[in-house]
PDB file of N, CA and C in Angstrom:
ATOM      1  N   UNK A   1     -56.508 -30.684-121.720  1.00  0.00           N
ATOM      2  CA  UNK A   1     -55.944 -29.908-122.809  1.00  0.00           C
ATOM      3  C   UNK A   1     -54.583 -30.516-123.161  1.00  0.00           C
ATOM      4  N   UNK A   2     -54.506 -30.734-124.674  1.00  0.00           N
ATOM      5  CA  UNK A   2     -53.053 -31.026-124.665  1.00  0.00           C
ATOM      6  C   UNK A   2     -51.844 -30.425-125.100  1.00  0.00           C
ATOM      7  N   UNK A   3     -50.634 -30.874-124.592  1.00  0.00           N
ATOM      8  CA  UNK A   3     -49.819 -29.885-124.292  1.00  0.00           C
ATOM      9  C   UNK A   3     -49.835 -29.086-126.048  1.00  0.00           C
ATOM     10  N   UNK A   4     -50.000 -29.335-127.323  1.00  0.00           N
ATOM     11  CA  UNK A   4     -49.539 -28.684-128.371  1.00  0.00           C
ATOM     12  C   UNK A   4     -51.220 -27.694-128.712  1.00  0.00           C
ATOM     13  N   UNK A   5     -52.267 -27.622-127.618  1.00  0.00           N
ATOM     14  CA  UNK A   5     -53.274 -26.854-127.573  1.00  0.00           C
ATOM     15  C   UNK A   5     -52.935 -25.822-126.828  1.00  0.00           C
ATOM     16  N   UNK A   6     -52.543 -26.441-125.477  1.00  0.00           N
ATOM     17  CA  UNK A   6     -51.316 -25.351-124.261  1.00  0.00           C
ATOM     18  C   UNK A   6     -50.605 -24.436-125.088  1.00  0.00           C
ATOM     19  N   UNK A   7     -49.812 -24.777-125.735  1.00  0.00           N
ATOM     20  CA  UNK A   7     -48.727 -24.104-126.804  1.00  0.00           C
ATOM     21  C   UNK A   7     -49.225 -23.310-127.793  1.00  0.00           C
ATOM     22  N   UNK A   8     -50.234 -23.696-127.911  1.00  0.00           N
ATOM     23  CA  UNK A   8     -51.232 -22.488-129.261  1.00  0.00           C
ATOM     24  C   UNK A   8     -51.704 -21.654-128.804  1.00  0.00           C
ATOM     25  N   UNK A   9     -52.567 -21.696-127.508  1.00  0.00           N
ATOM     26  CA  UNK A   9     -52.653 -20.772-127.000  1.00  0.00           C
ATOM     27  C   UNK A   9     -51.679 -19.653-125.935  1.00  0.00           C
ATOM     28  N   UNK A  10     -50.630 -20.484-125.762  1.00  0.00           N
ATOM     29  CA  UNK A  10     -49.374 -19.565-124.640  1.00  0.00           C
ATOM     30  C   UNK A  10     -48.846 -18.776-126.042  1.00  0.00           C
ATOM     31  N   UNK A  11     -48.457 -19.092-127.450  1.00  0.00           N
ATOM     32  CA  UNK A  11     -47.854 -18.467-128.087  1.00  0.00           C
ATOM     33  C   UNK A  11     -49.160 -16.948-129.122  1.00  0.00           C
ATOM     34  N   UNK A  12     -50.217 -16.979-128.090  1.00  0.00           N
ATOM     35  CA  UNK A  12     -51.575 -16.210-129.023  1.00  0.00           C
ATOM     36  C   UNK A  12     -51.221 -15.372-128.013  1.00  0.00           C
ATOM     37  N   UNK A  13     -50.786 -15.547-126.900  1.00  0.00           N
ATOM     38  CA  UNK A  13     -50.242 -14.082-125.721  1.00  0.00           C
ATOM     39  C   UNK A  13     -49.897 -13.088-125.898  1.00  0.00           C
ATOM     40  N   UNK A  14     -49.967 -12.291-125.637  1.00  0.00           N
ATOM     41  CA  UNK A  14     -48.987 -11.146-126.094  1.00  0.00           C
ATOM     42  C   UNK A  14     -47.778 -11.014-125.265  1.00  0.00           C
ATOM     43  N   UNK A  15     -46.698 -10.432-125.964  1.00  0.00           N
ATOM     44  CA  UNK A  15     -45.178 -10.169-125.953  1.00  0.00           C
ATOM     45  C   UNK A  15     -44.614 -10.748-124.284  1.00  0.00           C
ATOM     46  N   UNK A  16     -45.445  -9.887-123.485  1.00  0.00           N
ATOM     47  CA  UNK A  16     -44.787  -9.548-122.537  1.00  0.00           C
ATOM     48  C   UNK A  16     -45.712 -10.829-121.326  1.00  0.00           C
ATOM     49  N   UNK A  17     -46.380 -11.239-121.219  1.00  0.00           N
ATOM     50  CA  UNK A  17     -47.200 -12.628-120.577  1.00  0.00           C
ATOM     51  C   UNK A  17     -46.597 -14.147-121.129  1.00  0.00           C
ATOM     52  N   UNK A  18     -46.280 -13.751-122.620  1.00  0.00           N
ATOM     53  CA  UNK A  18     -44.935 -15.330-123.005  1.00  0.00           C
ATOM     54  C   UNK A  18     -44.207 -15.290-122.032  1.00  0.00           C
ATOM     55  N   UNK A  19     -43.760 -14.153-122.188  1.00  0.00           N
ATOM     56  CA  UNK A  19     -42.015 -13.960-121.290  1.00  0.00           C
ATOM     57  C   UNK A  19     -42.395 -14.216-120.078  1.00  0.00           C
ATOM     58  N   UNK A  20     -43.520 -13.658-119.429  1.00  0.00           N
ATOM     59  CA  UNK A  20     -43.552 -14.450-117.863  1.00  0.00           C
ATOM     60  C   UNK A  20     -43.788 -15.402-117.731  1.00  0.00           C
ATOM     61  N   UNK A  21     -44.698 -16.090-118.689  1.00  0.00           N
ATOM     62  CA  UNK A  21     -45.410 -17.450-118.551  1.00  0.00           C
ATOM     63  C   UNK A  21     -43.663 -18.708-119.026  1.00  0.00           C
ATOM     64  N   UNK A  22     -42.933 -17.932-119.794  1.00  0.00           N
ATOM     65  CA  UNK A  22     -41.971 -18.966-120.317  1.00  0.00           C
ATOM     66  C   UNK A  22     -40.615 -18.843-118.547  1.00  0.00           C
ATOM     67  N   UNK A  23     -40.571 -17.446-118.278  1.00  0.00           N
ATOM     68  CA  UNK A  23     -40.008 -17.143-116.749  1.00  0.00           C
ATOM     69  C   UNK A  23     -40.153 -18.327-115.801  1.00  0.00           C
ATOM     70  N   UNK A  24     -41.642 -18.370-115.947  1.00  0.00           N
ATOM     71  CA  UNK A  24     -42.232 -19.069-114.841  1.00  0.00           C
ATOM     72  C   UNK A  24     -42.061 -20.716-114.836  1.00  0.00           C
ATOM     73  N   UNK A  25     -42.327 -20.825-115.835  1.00  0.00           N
ATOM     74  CA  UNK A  25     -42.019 -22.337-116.224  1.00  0.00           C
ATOM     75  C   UNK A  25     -40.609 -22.716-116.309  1.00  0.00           C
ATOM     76  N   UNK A  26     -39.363 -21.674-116.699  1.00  0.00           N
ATOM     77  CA  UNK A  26     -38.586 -22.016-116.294  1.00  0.00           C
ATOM     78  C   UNK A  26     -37.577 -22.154-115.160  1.00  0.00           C
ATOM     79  N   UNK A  27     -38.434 -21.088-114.181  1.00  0.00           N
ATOM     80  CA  UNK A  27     -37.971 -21.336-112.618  1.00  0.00           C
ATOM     81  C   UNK A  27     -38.494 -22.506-112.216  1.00  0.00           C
ATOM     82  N   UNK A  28     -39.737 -23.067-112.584  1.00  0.00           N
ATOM     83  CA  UNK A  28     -40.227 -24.530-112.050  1.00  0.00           C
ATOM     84  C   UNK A  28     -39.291 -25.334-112.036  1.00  0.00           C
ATOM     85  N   UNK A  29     -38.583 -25.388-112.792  1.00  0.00           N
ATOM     86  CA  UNK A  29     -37.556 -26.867-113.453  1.00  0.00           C
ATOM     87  C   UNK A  29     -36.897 -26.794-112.530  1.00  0.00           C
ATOM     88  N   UNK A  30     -36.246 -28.165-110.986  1.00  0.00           N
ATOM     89  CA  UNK A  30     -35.665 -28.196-110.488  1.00  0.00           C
ATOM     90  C   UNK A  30     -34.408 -29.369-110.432  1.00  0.00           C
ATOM     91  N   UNK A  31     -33.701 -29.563-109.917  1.00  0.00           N
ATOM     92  CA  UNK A  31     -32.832 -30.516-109.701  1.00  0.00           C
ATOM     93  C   UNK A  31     -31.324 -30.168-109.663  1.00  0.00           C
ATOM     94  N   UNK A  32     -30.163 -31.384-109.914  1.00  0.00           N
ATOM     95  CA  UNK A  32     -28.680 -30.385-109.060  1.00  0.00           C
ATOM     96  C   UNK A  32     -28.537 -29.578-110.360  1.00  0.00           C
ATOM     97  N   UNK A  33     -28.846 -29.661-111.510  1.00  0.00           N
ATOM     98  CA  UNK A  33     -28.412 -28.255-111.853  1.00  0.00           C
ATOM     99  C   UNK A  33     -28.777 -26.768-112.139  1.00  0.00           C
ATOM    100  N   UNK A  34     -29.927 -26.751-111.134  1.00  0.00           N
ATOM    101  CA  UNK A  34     -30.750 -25.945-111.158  1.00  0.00           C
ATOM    102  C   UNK A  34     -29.937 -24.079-110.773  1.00  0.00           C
ATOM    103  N   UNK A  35     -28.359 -24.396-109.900  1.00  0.00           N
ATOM    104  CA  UNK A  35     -27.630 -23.763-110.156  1.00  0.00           C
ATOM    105  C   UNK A  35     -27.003 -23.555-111.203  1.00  0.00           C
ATOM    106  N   UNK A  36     -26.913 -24.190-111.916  1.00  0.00           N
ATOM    107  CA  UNK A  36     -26.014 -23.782-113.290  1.00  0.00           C
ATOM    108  C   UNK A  36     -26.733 -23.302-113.925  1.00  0.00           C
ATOM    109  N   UNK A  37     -28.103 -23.756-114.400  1.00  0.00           N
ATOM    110  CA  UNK A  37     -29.260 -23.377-115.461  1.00  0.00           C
ATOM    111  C   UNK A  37     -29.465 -21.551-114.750  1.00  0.00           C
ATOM    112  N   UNK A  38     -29.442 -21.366-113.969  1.00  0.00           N
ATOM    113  CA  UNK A  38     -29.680 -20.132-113.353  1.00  0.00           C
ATOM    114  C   UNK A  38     -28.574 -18.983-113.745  1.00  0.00           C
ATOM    115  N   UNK A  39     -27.595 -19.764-113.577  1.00  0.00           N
ATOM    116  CA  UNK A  39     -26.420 -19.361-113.832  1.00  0.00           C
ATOM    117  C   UNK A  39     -26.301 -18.799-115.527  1.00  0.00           C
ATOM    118  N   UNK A  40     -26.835 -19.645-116.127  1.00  0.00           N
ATOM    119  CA  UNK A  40     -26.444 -19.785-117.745  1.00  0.00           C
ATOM    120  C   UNK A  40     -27.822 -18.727-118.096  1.00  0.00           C
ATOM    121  N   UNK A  41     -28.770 -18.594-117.776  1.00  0.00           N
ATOM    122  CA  UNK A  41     -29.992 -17.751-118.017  1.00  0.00           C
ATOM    123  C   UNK A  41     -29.476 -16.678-117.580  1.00  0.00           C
ATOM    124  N   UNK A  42     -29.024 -16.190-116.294  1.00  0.00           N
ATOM    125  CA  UNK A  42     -28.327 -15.014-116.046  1.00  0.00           C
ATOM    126  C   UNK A  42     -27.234 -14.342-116.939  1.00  0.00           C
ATOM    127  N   UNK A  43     -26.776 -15.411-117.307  1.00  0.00           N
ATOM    128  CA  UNK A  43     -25.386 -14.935-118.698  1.00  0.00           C
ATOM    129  C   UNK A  43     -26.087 -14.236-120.081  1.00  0.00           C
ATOM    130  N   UNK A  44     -26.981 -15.538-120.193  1.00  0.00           N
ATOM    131  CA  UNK A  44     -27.846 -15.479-121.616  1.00  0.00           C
ATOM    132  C   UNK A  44     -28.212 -13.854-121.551  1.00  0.00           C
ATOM    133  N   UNK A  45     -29.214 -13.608-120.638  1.00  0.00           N
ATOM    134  CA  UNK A  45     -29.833 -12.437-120.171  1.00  0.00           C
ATOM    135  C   UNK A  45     -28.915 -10.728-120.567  1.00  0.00           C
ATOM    136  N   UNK A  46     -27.965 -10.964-119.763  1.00  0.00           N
ATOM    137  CA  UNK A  46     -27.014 -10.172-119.883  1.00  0.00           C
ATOM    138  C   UNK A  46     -26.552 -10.158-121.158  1.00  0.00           C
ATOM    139  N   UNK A  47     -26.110 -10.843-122.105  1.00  0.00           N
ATOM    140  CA  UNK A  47     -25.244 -10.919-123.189  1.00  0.00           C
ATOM    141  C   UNK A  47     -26.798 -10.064-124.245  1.00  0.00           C
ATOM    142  N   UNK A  48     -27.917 -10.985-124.113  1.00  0.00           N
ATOM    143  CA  UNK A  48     -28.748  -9.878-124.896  1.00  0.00           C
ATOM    144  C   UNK A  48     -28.675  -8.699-124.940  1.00  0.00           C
ATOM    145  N   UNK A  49     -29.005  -7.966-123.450  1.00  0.00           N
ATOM    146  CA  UNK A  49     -28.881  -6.851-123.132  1.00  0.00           C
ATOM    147  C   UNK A  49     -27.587  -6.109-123.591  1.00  0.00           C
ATOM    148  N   UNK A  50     -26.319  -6.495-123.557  1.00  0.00           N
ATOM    149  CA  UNK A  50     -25.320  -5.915-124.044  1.00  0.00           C
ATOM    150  C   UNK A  50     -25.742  -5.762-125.914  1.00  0.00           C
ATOM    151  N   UNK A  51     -26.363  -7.048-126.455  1.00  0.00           N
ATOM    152  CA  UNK A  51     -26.049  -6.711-127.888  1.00  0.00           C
ATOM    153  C   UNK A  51     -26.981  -5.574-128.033  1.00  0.00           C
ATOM    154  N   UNK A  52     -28.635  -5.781-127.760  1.00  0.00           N
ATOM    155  CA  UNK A  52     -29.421  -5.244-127.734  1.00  0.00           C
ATOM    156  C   UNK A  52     -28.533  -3.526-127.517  1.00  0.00           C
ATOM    157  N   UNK A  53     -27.884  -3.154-126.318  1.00  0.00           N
ATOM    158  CA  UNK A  53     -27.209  -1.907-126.516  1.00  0.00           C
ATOM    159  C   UNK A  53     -26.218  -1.222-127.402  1.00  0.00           C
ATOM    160  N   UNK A  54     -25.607  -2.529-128.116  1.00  0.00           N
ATOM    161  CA  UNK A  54     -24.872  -2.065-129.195  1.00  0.00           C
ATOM    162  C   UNK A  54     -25.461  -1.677-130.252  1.00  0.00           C
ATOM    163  N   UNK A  55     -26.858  -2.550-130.733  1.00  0.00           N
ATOM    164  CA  UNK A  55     -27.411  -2.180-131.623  1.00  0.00           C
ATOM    165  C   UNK A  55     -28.248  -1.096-131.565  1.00  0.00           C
ATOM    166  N   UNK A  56     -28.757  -0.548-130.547  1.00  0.00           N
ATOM    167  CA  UNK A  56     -29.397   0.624-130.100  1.00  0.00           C
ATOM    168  C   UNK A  56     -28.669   1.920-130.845  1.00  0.00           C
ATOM    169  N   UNK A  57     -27.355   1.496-129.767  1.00  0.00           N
ATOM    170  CA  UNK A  57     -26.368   2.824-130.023  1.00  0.00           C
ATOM    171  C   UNK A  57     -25.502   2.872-131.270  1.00  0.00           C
ATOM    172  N   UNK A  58     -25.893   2.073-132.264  1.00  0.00           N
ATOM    173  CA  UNK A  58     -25.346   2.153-133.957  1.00  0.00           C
ATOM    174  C   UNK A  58     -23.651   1.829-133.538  1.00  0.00           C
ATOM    175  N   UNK A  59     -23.317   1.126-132.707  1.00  0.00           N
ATOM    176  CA  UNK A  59     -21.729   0.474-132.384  1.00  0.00           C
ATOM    177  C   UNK A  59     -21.980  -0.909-133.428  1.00  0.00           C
ATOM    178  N   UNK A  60     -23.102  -1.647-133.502  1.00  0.00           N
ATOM    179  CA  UNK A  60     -23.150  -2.504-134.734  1.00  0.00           C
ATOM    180  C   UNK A  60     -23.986  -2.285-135.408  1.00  0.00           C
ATOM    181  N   UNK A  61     -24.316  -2.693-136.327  1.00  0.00           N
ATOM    182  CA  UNK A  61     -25.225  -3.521-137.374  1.00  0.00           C
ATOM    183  C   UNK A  61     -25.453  -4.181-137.546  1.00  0.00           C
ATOM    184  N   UNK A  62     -26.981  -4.792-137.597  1.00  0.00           N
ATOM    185  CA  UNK A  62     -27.552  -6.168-137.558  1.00  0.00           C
ATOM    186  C   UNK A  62     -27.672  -5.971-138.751  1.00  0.00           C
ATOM    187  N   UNK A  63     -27.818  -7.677-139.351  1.00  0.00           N
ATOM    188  CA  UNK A  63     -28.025  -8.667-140.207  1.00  0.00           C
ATOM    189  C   UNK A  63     -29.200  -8.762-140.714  1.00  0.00           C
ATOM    190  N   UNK A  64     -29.418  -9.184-141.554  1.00  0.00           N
ATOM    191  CA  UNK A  64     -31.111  -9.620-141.992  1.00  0.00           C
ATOM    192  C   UNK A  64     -31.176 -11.186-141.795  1.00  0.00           C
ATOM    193  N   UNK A  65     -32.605 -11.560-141.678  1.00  0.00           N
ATOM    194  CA  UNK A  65     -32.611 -13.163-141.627  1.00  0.00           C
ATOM    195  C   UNK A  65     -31.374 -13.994-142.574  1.00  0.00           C
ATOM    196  N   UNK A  66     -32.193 -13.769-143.716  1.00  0.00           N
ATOM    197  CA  UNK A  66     -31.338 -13.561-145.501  1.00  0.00           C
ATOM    198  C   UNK A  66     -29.847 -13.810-145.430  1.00  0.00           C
ATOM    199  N   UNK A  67     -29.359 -12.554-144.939  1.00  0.00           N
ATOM    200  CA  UNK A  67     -27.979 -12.794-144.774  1.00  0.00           C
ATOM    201  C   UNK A  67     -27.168 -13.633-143.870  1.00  0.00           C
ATOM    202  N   UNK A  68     -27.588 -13.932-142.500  1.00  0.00           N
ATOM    203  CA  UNK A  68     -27.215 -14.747-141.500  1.00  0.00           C
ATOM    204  C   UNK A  68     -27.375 -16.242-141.947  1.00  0.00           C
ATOM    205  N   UNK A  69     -28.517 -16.676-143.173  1.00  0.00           N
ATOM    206  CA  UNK A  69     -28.536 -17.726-142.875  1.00  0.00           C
ATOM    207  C   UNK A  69     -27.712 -18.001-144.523  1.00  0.00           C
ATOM    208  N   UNK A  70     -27.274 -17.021-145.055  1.00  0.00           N
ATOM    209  CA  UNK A  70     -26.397 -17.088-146.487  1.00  0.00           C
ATOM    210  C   UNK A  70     -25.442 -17.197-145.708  1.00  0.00           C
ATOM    211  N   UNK A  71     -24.650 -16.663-145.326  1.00  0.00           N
ATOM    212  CA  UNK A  71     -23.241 -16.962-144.662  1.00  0.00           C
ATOM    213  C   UNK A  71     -23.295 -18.144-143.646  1.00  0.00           C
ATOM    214  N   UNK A  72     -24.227 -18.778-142.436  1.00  0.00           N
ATOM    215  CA  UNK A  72     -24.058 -19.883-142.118  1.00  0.00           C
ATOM    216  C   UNK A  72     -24.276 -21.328-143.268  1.00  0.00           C
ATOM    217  N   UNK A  73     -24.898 -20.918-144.442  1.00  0.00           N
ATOM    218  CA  UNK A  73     -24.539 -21.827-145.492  1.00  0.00           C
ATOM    219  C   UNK A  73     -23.364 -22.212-146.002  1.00  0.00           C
ATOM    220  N   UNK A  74     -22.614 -20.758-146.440  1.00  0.00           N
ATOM    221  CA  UNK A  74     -21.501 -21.038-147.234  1.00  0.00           C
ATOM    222  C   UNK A  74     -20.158 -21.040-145.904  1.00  0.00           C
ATOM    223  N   UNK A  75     -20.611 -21.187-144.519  1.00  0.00           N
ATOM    224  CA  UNK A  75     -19.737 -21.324-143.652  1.00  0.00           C
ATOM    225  C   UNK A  75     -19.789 -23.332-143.535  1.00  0.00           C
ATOM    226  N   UNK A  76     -20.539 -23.713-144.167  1.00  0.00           N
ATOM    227  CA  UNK A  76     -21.016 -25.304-144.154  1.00  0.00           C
ATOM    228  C   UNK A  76     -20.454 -26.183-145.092  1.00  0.00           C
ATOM    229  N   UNK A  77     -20.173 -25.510-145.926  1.00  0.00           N
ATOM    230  CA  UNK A  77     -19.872 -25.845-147.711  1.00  0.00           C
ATOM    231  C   UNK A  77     -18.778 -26.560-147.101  1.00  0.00           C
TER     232      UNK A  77
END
């Protein structure tokens, strides 16, 4: 199977089997910075979870696609 057949079918998964299957594959990856990468996924992780709670609890307001990618335009100009 090749890997962009792999990929058609890992992304036909549902929600929650990506996330383990992408988990899993990324605990595989070893070598010396296998502390830092751990490190930086642990951050990543957390920082979602914080926005994810802001936006829950109406402390922000999200963006639309639309708008995020209008303002990283005219942030380019």
């Amino acid at each position: 199977m090749s890997t962009k057949e792999l990929t058609q079918e890992a992304m036909a998964l549902p929600l929650a089997e990506r996330v383990a299957l992408a988990q899993s594959l990324w605990q595989s990856i070893e070598g010396p910075t296998a502390g830092k990468v751990a490190d930086e996924v642990k951050w990543a992780v957390e920082e979602a979870t914080r926005r994810d709670a802001e936006l829950s609890s109406g402390k922000v307001i999200g963006r639309t696609h639309e708008q995020v990618m209008r303002a990283a335009r005219k942030a380019i100009e």
